[in-house]
Protein backbone atom coordinates (compact mmCIF):
# COMPACT_ATOMS: atom_id res chain seq x y z
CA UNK A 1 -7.10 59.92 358.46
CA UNK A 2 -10.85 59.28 357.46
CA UNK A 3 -11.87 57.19 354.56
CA UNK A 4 -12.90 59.19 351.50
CA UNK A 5 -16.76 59.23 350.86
CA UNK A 6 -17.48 56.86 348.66
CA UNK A 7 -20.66 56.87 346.43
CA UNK A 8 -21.84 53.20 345.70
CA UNK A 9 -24.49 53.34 343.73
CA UNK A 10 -26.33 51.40 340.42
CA UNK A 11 -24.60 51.96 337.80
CA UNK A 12 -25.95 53.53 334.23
CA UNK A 13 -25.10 54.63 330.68
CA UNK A 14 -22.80 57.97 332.24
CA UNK A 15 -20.51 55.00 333.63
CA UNK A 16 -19.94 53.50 330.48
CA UNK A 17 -16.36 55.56 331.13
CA UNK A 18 -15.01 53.43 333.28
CA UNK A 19 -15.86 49.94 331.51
CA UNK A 20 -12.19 49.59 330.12
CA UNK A 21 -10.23 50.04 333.26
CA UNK A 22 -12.23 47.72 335.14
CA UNK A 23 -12.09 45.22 332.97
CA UNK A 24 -8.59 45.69 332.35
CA UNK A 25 -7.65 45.62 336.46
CA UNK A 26 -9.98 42.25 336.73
CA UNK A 27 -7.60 41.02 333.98
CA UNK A 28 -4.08 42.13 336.25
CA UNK A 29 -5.72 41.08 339.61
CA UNK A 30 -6.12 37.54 338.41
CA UNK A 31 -2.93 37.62 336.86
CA UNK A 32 -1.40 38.38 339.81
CA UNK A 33 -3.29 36.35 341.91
CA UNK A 34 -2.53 33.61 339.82
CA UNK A 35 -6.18 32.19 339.81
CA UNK A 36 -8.46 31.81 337.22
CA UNK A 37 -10.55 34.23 335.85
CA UNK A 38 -13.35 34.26 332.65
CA UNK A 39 -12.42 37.49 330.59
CA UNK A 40 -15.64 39.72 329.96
CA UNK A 41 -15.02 42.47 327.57
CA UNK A 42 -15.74 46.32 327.59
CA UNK A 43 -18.79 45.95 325.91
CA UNK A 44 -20.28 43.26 328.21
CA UNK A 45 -19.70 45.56 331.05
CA UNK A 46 -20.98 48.23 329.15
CA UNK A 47 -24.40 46.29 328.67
CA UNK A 48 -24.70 45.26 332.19
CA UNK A 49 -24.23 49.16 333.03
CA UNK A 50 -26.72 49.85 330.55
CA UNK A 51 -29.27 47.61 331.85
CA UNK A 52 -29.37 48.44 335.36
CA UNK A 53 -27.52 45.09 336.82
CA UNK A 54 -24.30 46.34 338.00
CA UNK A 55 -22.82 48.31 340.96
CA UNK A 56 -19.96 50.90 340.68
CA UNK A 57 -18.20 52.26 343.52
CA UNK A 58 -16.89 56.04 343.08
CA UNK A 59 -14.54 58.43 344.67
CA UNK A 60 -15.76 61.80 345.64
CA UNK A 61 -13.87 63.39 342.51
CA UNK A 62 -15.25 60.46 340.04
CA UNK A 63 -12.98 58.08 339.69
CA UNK A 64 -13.50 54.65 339.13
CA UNK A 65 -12.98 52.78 343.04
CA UNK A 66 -14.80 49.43 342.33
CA UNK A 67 -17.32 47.16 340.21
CA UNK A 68 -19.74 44.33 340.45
CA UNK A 69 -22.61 42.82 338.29
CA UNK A 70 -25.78 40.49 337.85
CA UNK A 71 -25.56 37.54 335.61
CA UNK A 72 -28.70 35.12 335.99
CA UNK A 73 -29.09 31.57 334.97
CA UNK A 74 -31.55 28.97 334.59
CA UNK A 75 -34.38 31.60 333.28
CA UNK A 76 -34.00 33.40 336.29
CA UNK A 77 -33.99 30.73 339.03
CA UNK A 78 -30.16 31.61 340.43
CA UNK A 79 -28.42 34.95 339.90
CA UNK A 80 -24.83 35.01 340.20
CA UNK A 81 -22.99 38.12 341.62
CA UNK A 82 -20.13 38.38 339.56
CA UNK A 83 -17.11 39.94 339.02
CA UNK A 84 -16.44 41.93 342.06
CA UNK A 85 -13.61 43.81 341.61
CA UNK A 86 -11.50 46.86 343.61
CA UNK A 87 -8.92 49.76 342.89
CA UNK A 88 -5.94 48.20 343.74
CA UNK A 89 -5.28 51.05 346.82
CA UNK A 90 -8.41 50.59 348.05
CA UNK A 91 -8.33 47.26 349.06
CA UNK A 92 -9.28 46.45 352.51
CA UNK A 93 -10.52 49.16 353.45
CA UNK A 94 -14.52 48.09 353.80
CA UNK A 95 -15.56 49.12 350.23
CA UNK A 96 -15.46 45.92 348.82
CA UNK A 97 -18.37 45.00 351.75
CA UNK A 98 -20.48 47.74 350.56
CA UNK A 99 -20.04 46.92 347.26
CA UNK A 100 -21.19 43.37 347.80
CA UNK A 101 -23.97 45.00 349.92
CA UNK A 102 -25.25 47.20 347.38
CA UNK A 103 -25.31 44.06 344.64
CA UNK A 104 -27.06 41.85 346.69
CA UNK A 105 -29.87 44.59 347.66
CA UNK A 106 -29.87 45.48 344.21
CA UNK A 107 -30.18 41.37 342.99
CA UNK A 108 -33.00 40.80 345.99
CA UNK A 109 -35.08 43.72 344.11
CA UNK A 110 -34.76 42.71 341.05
CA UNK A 111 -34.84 38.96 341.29
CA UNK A 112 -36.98 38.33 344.46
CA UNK A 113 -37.07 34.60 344.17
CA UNK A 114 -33.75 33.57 343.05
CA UNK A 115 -31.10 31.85 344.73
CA UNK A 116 -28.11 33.94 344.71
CA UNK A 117 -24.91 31.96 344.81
CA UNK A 118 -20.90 32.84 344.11
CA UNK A 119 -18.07 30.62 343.80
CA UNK A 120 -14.60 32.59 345.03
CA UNK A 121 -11.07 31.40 346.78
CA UNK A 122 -10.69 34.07 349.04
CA UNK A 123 -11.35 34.34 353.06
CA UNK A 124 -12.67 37.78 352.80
CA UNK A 125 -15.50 37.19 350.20
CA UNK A 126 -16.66 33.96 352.32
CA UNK A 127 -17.14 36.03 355.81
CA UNK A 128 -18.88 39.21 353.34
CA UNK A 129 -21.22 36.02 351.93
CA UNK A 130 -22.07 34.41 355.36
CA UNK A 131 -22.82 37.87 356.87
CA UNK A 132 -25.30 38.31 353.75
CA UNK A 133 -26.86 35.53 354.38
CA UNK A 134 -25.09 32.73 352.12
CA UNK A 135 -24.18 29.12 352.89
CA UNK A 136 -21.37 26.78 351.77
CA UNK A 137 -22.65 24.16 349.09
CA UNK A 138 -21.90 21.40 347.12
CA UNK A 139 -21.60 22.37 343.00
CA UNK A 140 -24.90 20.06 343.10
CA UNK A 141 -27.05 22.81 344.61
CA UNK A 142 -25.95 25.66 341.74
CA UNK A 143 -27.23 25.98 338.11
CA UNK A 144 -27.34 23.13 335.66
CA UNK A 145 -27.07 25.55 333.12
CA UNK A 146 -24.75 24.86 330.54
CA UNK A 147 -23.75 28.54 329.83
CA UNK A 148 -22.98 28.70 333.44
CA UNK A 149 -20.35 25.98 333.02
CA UNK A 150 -19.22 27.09 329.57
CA UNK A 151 -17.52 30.44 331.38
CA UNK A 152 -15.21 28.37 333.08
CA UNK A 153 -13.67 27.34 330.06
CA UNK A 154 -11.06 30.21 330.55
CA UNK A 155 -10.57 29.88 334.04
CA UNK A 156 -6.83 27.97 334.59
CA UNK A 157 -8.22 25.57 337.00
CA UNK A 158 -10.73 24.37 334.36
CA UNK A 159 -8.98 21.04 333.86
CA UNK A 160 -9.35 20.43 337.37
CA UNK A 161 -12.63 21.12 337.24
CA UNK A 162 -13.65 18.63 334.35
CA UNK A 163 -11.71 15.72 335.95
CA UNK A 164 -13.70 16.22 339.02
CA UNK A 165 -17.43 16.14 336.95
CA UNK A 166 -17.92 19.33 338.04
CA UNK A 167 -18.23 18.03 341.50
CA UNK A 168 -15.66 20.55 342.61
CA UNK A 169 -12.74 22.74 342.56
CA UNK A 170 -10.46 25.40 343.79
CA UNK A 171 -13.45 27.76 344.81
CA UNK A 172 -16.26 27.41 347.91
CA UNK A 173 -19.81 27.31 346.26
CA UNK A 174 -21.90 29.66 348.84
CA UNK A 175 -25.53 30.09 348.24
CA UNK A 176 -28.29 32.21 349.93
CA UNK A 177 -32.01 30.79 349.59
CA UNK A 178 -34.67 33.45 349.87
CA UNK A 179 -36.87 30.45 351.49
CA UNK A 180 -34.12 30.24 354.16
CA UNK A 181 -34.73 34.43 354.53
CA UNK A 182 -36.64 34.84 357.66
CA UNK A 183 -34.63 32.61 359.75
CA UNK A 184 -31.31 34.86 358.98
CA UNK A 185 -30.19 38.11 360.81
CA UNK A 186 -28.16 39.89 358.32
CA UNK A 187 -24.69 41.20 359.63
CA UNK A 188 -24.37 45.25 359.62
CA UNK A 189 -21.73 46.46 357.97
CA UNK A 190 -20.79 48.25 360.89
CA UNK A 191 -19.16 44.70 362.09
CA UNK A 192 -16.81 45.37 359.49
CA UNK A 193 -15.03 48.02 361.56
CA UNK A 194 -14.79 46.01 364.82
CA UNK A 195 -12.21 44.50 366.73
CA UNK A 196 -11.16 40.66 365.58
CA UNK A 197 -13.40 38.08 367.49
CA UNK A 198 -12.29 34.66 368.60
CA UNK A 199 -12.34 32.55 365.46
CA UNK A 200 -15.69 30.54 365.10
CA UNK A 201 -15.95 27.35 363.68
CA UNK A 202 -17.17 28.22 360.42
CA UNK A 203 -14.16 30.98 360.43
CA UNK A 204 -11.72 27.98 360.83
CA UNK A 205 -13.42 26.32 357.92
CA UNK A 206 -13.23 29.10 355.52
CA UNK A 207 -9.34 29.50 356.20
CA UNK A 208 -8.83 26.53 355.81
CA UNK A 209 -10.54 26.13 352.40
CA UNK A 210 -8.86 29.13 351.48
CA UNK A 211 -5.36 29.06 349.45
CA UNK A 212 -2.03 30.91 350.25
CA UNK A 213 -1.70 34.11 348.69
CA UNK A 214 -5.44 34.63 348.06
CA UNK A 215 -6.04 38.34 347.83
CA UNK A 216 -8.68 39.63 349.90
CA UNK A 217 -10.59 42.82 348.36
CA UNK A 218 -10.39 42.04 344.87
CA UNK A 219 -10.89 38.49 344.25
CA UNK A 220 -14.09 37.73 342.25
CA UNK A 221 -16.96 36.22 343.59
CA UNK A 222 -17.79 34.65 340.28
CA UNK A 223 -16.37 36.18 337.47
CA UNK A 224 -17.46 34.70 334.12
C-alpha cells in the first residue's frame, strides 16, 4: 500500500487549527513514554506558527500528521529544534525524518550561523541527527542560557539533572556546527527506506545510550 502524500511545509496563521491537538498529543506521548517533557501551551504554538519558525506535517485531506519548532537561545548563537512530535499512526513510517529535514533547512535559513543542537532519549532521533549533520556533546558545549535551563524545570528527570550540575542526564546532547559544514555529506532521506546495514560503531553507541521503551517517531528532540 503506498504512503499517503504528505505536505510538510512552514507552517502559518491558517494552521493555528491544529495548535490544540498537538499540544495535547505531546502531552499523552510523554505520558506514555514516561519521560519528561516541558508543557508549551496552545498559544505558544500558535506564536511560533505565526512567526514563521515551525514545521507542520499534513495529510492530503488536512489533517494534522506532525509538528516541530524553532526556539533560539543565547541572542541567537544556538537554535534548538524542539518539540518534534507525530500522529500516533504515523509513526515510523519516514515522516518524522522529513519533518526533522524540513526544520533544520528551515533553521539553516533563518539562522545561518547558529549552532543547532537537541537533547532527546530515543535511537531514532540520534541516527535522523547524525545523518543531518549533528554530533554527540557534552551539556558544556550547549547554551549557558538560563531560560534554556529554566524549561527543564517540568521535565521529571529534573532532579537528576540538578544533582548532576547540569553536567548530564537521561538525554544525548547532539550538536551540528555550521563551521564543521563543509566537511559533512548530509544523508538523503532516501537512506531512510533501505535495507538495515551492519551496525556501526556510533550505531552501537546510540543504543546503548538509549533507554528501554523509548518510542521512536514521536519522542521530542528538545521540547521545552
Amino acid at each position: 500500500m503506498d504512503q499517503p502524500a504528505f505536505l510538510v511545509t512552514v507552517a502559518d496563521g491558517q494552521h493555528i487549527i491544529h495548535a490544540l491537538q498537538i499540544c495535547n498529543e505531546m502531552e499523552s506521548s510523554a505520558k506514555a513514554r514516561g519521560t519528561g517533557i516541558a508543557k508549551r501551551s496552545p498559544d505558544y504554538i500558535a506564536q511560533k506558527m505565526l512567526e514563521g519558525k515551525a514545521v507542520i506535517a499534513l495529510h492530503p485531506n488536512g489533517s494534522w500528521a506532525g509538528f516541530c519548532y524553532i526556539e533560539t537561545w543565547s541572542h541567537g548563537k544556538y537554535v534548538a529544534n524542539s518539540g518534534l512530535i507525530v500522529s500516533p499512526e504515523l509513526r515510523k513510517s519516514g515522516l518524522a525524518r522529513m519533518i526533522k529535514q524540513k526544520i533544520f533547512e528551515l533553521s539553516r535559513t533563518k539562522y545561518p550561523g547558529a549552532k543547532i543542537f537537541g537533547l532527546t532519549t530515543a535511537l531514532a532521533v540520534m541516527r535522523i541527527n547524525s545523518g543531518l549533520g549533528y554530533s554527540p556533546v557534552t551539556y558544556s558545549e550547549l547554551t549557558d542560557d538560563e531560560e534554556f535551563w529554566k524549561g527543564c524545570r517540568s521535565c521529571v528527570n529534573f532532579e537528576i539533572l540538578q544533582s548532576k550540575n547540569r553536567s548530564n542526564c537521561l538525554c544525548t546532547a547532539m550538536l551540528f556546527d555550521p563551521e564543521k559544514e563543509k566537511t559533512f555529506i548530509p544523508l538523503p532521506l532516501a537512506a531512510a527506506q533501505q535495507p538495515a546495514k551492519k551496525a556501526t560503531v556510533t550505531d552501537r553507541w546510540l543504543r546503548h545510550r538509549t533507554r528501554p521503551g523509548d518510542a521512536a517517531d514521536n519522542v521530542n528532540t528538545f521540547q521545552i
